[in-house]
C-alpha atoms as a PDB file:
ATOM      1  CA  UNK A   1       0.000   0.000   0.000  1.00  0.00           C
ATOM      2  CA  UNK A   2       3.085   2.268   0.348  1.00  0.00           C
ATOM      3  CA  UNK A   3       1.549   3.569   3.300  1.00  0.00           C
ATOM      4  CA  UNK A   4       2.403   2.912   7.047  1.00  0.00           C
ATOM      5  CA  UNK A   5      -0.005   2.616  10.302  1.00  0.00           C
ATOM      6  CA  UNK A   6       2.171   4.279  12.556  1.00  0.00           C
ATOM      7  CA  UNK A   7       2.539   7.592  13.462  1.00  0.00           C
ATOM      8  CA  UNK A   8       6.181   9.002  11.848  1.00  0.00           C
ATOM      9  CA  UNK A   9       6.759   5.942   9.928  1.00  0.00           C
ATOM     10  CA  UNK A  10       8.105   6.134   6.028  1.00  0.00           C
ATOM     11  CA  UNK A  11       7.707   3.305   3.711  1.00  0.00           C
ATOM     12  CA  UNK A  12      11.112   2.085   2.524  1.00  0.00           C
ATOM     13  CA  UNK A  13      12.101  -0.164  -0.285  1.00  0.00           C
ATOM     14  CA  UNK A  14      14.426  -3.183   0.245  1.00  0.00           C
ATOM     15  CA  UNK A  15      14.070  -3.894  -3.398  1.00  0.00           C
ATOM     16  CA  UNK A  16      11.528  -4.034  -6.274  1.00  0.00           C
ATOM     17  CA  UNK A  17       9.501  -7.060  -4.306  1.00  0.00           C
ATOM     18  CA  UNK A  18      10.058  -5.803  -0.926  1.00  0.00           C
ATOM     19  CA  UNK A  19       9.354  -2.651   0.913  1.00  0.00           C
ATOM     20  CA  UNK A  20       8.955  -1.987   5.112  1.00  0.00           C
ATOM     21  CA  UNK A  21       7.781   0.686   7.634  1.00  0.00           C
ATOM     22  CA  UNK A  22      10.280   2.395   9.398  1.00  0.00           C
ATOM     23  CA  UNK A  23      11.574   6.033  11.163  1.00  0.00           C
ATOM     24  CA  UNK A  24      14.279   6.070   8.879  1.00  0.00           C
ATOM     25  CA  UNK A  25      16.201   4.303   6.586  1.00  0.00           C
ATOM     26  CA  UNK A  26      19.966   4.322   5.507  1.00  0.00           C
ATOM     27  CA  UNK A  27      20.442   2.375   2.045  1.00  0.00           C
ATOM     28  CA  UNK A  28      22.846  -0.169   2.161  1.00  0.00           C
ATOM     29  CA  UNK A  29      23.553  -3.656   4.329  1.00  0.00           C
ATOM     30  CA  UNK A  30      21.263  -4.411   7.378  1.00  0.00           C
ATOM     31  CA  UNK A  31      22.634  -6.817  10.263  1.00  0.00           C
ATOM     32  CA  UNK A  32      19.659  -7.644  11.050  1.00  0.00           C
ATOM     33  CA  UNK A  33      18.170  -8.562   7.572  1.00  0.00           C
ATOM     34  CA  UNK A  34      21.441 -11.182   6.681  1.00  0.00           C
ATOM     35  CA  UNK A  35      23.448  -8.229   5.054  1.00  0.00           C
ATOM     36  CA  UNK A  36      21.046  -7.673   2.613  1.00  0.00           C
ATOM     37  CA  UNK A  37      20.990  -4.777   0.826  1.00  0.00           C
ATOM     38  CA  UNK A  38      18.173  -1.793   1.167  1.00  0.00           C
ATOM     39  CA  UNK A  39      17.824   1.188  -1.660  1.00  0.00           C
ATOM     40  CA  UNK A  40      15.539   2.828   0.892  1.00  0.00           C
ATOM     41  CA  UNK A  41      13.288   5.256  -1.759  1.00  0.00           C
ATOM     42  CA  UNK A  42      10.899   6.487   0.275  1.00  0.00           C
ATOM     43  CA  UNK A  43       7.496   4.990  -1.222  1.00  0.00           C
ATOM     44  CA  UNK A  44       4.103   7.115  -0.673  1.00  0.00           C
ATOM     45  CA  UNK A  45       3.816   9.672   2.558  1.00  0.00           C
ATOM     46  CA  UNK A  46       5.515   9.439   5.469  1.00  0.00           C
ATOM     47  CA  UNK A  47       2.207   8.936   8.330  1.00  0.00           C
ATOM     48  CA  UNK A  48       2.142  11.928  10.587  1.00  0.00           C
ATOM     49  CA  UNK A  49       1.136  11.703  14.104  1.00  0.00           C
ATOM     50  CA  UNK A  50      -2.335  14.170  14.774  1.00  0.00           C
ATOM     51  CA  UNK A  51      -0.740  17.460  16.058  1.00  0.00           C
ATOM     52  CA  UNK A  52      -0.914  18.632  19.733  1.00  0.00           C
ATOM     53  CA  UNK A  53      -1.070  22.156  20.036  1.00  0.00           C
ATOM     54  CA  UNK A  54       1.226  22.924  19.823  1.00  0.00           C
ATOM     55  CA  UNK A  55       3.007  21.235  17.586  1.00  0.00           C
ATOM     56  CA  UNK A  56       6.567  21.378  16.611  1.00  0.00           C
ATOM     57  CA  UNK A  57       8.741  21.988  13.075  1.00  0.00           C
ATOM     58  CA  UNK A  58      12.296  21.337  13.723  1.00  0.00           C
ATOM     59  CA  UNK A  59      15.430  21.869  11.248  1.00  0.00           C
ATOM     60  CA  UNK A  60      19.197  21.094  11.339  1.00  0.00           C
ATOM     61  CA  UNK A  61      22.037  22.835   8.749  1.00  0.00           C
ATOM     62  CA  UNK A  62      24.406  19.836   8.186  1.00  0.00           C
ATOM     63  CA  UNK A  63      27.866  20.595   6.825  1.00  0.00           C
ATOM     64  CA  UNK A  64      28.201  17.617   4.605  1.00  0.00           C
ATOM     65  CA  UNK A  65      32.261  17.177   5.059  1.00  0.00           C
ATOM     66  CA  UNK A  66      31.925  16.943   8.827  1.00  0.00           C
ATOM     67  CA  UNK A  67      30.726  14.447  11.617  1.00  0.00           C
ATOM     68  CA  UNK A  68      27.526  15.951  11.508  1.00  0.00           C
ATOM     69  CA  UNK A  69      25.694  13.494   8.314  1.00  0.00           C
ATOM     70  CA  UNK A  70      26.676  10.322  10.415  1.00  0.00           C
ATOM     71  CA  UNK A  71      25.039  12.082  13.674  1.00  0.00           C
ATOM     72  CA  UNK A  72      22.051  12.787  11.939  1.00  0.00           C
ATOM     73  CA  UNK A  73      21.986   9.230  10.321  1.00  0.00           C
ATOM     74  CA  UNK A  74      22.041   7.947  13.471  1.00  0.00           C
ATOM     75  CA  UNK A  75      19.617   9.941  15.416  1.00  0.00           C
ATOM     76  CA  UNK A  76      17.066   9.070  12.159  1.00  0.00           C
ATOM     77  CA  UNK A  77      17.590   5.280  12.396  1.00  0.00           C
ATOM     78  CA  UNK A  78      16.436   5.500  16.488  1.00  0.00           C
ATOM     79  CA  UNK A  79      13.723   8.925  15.818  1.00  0.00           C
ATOM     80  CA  UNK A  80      15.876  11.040  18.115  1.00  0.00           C
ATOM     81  CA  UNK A  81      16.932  14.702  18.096  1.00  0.00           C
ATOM     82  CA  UNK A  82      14.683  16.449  15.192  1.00  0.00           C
ATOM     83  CA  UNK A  83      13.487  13.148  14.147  1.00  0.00           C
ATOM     84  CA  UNK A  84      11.089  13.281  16.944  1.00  0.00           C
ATOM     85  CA  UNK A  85       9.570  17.216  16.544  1.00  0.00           C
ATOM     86  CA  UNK A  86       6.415  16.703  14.407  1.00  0.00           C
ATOM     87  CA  UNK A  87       7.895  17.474  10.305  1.00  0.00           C
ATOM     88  CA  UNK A  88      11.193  18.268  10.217  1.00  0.00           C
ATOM     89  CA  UNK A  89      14.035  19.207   7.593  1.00  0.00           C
ATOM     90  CA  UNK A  90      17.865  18.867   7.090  1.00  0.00           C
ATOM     91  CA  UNK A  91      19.032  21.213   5.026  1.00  0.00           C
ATOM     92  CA  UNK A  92      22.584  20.894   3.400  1.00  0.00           C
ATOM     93  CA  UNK A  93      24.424  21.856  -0.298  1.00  0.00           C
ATOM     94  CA  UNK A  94      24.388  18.270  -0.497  1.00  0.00           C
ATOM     95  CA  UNK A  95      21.837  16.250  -1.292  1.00  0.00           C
END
């Protein structure tokens, strides 16, 4: 269905006969799926949680030839930092 139950989940592909629900996804091998490889496209919308009031937009500048694309990597895989405020963006001059 490309779309996910969960508040704050994305649909991710594995592959072109595989796709999961997650917080984030970072393409490549997975431990825990035998090494196998994800592309991780985000398919259809990410599922938003219903707003509290208020709710909150968070944002992060990321200097792409520093630590800081790993951190954020890693705070997506778990939903931490801005990955938890209710839309966020990272903003970069690197895709």
């Amino acid at each position: 269905s490309k779309c996910c139950k969960d508040a704050g989940r994305q649909c991710y592909e594995k592959n072109a006969g595989w796709a999961s629900c997650s917080v984030g996804c970072v393409a490549g091998p997975r431990k825990e799926d035998d090494g196998a490889n994800w592309t991780c496209r985000e398919l259809g919308p990410r599922t938003h949680a219903a707003w509290g009031t208020p709710s909150l937009y968070c944002f992060s500048v990321v200097q792409p030839t520093s630590y800081e694309p790993g951190l954020l990597k890693a705070q997506q895989g778990t939903g931490a930092g801005i990955f938890a405020c209710d839309v966020y963006s990272v903003l970069s001059t690197e895709r």
